[in-house]
Protein backbone atom coordinates (compact mmCIF):
# COMPACT_ATOMS: atom_id res chain seq x y z
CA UNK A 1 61.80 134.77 157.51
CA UNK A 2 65.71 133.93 157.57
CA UNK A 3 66.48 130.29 157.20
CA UNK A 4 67.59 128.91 160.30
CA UNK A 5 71.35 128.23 160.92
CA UNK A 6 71.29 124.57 161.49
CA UNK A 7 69.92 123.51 158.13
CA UNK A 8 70.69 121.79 155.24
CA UNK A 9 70.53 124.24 152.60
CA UNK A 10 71.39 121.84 150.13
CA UNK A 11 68.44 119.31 150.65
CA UNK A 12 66.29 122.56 151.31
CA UNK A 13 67.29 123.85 147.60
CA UNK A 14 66.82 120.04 145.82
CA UNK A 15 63.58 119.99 147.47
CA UNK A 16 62.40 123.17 146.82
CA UNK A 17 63.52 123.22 143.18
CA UNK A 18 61.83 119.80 142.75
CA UNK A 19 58.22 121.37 143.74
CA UNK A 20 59.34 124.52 141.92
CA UNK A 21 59.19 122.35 138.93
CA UNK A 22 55.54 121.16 139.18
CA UNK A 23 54.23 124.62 138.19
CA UNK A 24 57.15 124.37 134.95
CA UNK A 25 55.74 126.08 131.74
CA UNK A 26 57.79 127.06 128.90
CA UNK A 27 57.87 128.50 125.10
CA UNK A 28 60.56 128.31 122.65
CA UNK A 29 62.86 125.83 124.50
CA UNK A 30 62.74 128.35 127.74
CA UNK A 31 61.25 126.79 130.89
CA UNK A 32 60.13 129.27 133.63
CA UNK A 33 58.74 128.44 137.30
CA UNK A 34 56.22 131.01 139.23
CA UNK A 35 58.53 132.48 142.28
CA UNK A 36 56.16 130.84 144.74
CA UNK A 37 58.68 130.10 147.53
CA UNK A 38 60.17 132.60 150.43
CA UNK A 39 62.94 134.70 149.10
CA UNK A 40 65.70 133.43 151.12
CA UNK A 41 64.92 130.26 149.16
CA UNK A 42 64.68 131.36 145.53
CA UNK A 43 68.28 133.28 146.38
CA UNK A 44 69.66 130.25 147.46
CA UNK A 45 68.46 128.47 144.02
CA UNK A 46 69.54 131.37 142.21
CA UNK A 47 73.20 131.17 143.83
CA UNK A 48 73.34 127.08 142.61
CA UNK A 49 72.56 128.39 139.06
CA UNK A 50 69.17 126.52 138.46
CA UNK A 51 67.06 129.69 138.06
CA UNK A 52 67.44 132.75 136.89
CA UNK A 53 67.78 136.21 139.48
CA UNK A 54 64.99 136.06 141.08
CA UNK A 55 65.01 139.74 141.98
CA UNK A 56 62.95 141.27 138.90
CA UNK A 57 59.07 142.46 138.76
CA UNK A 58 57.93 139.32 136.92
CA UNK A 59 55.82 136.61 138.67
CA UNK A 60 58.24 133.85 137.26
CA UNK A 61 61.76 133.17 137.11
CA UNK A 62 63.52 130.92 134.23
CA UNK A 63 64.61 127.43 135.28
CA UNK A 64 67.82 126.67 133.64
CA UNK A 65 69.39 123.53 132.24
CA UNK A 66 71.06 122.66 135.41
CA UNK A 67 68.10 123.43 137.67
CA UNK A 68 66.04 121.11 134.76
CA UNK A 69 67.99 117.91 135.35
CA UNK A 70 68.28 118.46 139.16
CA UNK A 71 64.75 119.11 139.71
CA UNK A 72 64.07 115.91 137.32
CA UNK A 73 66.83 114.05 139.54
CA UNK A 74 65.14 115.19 143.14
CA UNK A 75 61.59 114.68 141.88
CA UNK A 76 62.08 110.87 140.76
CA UNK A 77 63.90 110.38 143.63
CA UNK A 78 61.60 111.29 146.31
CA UNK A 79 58.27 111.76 144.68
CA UNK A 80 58.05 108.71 141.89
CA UNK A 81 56.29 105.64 143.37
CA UNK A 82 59.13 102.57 142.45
């Protein structure tokens, strides 16, 4: 499914990255998320630089630096009780 013209893709990607994140698992200082989400999406999170190309045969994807502190930023902000 496309995304639809009339969206915010940038709320779309902090969002998505920020549930992305939940299912983080790493080894040897590399983080990697399971490519869970429709692939319009993990493009657009892909073009932002906070995971790696997500076109490749494994089930995951690595979540960079960037996509580490945004999806930290996002998930406190919406998610964490105050």
């Amino acid at each position: 499914m496309a995304l639809p013209e009339n969206i915010d893709e940038d709320k779309l990607a902090k969002i998505s990255l920020a549930i992305l994140s939940v299912s983080m698992h790493g080894q040897d200082r590399v983080s990697r998320v399971w490519k869970a989400l429709d692939w319009d999406i993990m493009n657009l999170l892909f073009e932002k630089g906070w995971i790696s190309d997500p076109k490749s045969k494994a089930k995951s994807v690595v979540i960079t630096a960037a996509g580490i502190r945004q999806a930290q930023e996002t998930f406190a902000e919406l998610f964490q009780k105050q």
